[in-house]
Protein backbone atom coordinates (compact mmCIF):
# COMPACT_ATOMS: atom_id res chain seq x y z
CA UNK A 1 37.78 71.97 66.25
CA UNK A 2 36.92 69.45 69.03
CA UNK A 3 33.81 66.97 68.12
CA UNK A 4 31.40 65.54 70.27
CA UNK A 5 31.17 61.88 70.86
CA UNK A 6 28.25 61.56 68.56
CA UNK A 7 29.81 63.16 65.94
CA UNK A 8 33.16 61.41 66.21
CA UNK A 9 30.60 58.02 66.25
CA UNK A 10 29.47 58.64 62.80
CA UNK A 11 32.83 59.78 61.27
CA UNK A 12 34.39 56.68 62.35
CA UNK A 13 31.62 54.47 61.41
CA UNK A 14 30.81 55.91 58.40
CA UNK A 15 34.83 55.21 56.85
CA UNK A 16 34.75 51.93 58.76
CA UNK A 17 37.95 53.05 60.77
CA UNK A 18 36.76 51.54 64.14
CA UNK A 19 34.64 49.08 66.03
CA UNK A 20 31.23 51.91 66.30
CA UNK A 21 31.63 52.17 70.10
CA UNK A 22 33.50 53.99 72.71
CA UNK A 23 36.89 54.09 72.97
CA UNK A 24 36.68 52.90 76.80
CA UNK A 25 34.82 49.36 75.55
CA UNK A 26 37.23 48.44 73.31
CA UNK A 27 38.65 44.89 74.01
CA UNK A 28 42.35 44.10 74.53
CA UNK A 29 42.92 43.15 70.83
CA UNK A 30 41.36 46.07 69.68
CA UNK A 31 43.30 48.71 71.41
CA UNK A 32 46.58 47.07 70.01
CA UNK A 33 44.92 47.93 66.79
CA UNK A 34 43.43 51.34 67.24
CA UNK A 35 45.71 52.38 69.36
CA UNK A 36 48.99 52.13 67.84
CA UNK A 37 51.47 54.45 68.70
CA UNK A 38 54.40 55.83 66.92
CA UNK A 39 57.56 55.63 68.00
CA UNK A 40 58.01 59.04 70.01
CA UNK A 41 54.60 57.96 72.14
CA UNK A 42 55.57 54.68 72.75
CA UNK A 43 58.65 55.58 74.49
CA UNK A 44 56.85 58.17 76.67
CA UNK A 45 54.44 55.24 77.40
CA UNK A 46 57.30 52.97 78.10
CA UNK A 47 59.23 55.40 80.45
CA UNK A 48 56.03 56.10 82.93
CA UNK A 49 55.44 51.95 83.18
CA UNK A 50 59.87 51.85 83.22
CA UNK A 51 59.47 54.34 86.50
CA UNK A 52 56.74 51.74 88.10
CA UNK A 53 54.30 54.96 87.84
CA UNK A 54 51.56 52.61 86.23
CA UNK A 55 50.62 48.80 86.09
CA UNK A 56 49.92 47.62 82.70
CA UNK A 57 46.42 47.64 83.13
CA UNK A 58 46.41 51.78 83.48
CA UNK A 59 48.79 51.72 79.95
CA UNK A 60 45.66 50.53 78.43
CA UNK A 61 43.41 52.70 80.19
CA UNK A 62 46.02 55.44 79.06
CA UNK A 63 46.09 54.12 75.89
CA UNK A 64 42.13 54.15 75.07
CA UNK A 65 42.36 58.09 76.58
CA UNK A 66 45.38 58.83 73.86
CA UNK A 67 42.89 57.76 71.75
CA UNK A 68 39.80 60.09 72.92
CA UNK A 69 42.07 63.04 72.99
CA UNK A 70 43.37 62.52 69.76
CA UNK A 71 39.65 62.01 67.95
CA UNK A 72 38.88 64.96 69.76
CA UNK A 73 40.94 67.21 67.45
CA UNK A 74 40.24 65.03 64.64
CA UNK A 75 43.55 62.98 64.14
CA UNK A 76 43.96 59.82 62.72
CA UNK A 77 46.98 58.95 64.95
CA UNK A 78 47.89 59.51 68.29
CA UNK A 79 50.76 61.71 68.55
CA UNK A 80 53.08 62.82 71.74
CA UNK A 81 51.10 65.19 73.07
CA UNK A 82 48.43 63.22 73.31
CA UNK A 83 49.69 60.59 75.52
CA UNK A 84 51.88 62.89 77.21
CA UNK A 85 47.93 64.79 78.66
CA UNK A 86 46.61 61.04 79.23
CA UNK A 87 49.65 60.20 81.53
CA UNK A 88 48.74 63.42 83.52
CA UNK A 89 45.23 63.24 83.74
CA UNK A 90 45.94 59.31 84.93
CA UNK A 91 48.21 60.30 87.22
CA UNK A 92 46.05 63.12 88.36
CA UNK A 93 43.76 60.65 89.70
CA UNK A 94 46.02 59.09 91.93
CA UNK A 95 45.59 55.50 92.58
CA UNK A 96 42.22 54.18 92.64
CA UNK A 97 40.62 52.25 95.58
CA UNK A 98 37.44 50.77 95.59
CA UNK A 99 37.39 49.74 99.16
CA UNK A 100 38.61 52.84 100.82
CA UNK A 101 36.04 54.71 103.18
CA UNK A 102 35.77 58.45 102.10
């Protein structure tokens, strides 16, 4: 069952689990901490930055989506599959450019 954002708000500050905002404001210190990956993810992580495909600053964007997918389906931990979707959807998106004319 997928949950809303609101709903995933008050499940995770109701047990305390997390910081009571949005995955995408968390600070650098806090997505080491909610976003810990096991060992599988990590290397799936560490083989798209390995291949140049992303700067470090889209792993943490990456990261914080891994994160959003997996409170979507109501898991405590962020599993393969998870990051596996966020590296596609990032890389979906191409490279961003603020200062290119459309």
């Amino acid at each position: 069952k997928l949950l809303h954002y609101k709903e995933n708000q008050k499940l995770f500050t109701s047990t305390g689990t997390r910081q009571g905002k949005r995955n995408a404001e968390l600070s650098p210190q806090e997505v080491l901490a909610v976003c810990a990956l096991p060992a599988d993810a990590q290397a799936l992580l560490d083989g798209a930055l390995r291949n140049g495909d992303f700067s470090q600053r889209a792993a943490s964007g990456i990261l914080k989506l891994s994160r959003t997918l997996a409170d979507m389906v109501q898991s405590a931990a962020i599993r393969p599959e998870h990051v596996t979707e966020a590296i596609s959807l990032r890389a979906d998106c191409g490279p961003l450019s603020l200062f290119s004319s459309v």
